[in-house]
C-alpha atoms as a PDB file:
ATOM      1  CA  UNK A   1     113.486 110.384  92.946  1.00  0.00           C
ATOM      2  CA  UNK A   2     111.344 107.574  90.802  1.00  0.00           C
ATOM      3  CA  UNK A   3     112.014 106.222  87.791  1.00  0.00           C
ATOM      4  CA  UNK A   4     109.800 108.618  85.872  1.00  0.00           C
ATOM      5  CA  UNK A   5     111.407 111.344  87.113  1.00  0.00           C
ATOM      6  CA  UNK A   6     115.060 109.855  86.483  1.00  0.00           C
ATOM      7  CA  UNK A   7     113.855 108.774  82.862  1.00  0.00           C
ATOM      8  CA  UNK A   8     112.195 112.527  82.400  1.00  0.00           C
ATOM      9  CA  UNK A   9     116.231 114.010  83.534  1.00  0.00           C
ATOM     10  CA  UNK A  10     118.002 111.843  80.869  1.00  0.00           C
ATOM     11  CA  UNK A  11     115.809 112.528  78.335  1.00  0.00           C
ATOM     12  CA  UNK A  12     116.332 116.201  78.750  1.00  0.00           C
ATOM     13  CA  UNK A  13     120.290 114.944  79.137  1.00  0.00           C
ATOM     14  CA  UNK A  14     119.599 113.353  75.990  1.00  0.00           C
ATOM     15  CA  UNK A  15     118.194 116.653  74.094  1.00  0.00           C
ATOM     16  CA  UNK A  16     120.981 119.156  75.296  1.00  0.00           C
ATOM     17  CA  UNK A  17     123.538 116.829  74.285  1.00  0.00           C
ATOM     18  CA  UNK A  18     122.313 116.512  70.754  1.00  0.00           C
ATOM     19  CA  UNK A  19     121.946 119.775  70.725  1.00  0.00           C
ATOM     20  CA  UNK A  20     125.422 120.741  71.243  1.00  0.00           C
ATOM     21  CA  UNK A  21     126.441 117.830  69.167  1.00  0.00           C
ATOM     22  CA  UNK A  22     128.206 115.226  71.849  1.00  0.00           C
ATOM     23  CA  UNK A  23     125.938 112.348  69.853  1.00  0.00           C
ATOM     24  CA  UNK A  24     127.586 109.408  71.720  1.00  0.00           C
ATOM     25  CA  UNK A  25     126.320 110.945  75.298  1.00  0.00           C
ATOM     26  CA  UNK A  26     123.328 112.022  73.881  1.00  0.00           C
ATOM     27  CA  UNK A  27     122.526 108.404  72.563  1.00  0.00           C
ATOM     28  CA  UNK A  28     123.738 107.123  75.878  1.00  0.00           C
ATOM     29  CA  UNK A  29     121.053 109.627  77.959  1.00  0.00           C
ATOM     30  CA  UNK A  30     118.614 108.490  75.327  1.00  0.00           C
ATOM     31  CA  UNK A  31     118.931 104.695  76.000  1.00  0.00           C
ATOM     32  CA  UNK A  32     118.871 104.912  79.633  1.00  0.00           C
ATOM     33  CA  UNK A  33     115.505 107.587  79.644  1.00  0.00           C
ATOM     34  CA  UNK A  34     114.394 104.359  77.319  1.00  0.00           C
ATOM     35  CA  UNK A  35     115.153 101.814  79.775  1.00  0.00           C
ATOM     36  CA  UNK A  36     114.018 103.601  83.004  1.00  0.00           C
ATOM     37  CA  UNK A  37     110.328 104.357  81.081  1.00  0.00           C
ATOM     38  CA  UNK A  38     109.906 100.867  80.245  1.00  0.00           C
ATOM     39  CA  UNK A  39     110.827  99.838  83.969  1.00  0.00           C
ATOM     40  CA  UNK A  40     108.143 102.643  85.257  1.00  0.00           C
ATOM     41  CA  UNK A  41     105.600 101.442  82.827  1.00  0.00           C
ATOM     42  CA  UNK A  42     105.796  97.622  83.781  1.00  0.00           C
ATOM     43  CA  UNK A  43     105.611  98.576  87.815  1.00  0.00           C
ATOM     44  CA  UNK A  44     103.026 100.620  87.264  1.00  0.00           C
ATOM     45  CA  UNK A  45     100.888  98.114  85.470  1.00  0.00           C
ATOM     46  CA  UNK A  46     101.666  95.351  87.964  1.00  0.00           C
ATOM     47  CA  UNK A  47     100.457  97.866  90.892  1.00  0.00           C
ATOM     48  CA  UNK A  48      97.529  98.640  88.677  1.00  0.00           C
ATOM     49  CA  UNK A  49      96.848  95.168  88.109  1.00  0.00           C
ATOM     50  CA  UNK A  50      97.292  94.471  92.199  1.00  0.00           C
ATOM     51  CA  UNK A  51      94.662  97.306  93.379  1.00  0.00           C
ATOM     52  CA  UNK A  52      91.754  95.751  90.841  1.00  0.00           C
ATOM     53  CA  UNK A  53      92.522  92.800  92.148  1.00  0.00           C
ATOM     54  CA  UNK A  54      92.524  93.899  95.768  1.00  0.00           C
ATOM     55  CA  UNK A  55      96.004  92.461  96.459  1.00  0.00           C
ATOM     56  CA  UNK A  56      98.586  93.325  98.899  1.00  0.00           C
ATOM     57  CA  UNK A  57      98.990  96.816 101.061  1.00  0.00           C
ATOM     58  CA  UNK A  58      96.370  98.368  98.761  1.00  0.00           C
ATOM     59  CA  UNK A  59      94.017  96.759  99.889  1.00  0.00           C
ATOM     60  CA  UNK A  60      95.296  97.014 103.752  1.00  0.00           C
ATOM     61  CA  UNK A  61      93.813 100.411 104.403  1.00  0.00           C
ATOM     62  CA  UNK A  62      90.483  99.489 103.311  1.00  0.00           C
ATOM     63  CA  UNK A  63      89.720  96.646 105.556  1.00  0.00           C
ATOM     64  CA  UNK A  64      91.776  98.101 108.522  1.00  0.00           C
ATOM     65  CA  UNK A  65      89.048 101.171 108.091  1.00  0.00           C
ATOM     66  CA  UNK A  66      85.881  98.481 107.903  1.00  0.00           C
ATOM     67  CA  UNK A  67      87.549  96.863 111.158  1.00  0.00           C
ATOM     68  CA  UNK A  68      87.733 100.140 112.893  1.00  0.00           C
ATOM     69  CA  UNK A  69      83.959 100.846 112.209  1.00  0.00           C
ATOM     70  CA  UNK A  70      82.211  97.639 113.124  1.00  0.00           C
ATOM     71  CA  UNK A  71      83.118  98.686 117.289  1.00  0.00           C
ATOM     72  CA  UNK A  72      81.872 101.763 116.948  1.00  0.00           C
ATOM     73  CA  UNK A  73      78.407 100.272 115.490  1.00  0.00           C
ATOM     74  CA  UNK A  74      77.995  97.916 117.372  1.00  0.00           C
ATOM     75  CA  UNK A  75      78.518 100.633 120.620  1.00  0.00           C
ATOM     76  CA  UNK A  76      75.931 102.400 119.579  1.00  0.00           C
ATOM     77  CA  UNK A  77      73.374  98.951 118.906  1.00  0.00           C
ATOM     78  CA  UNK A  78      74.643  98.639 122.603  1.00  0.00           C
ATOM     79  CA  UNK A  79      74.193 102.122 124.504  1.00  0.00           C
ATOM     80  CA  UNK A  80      70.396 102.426 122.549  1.00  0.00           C
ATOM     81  CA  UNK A  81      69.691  98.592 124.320  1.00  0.00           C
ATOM     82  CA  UNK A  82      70.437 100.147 127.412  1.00  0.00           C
ATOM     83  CA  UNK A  83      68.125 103.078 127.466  1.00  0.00           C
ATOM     84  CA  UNK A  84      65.127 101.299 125.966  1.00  0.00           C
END
């Protein structure tokens, strides 16, 4: 599980609890759903900030795809030099 969905399960925690009255646990749940948010919320905008900038495995995919096509052009500049 990610942190959004551990932060989404104590703040549920968090609502029961206060609902039945056990404020303590309920503050507790509450404080954690906090701190896991706020950790989700920072990666996220570094990993947001790393795909505009085309940094790191994001960017991986892309130019292993480009790679793969440049043979297969230049096969086919090759086979239609042969026939001509």
């Amino acid at each position: 599980m990610d942190f959004l969905t551990w932060a989404i399960v104590f703040a549920v925690i968090a609502v029961i609890a206060g609902f039945f009255g056990f404020s303590g646990v309920a503050a507790g749940a509450a404080s954690i759903a906090r701190i896991l948010f706020f950790i989700f919320v920072v990666i996220a905008v570094i990993f947001l900030i790393l795909m505009v900038l085309g940094v790191g495995a994001m960017a991986a995919p892309v130019a292993a795809a480009s790679l793969a096509v440049v043979p297969a052009a230049r096969l086919k500049r090759e086979r239609s030099s042969d026939r001509a």
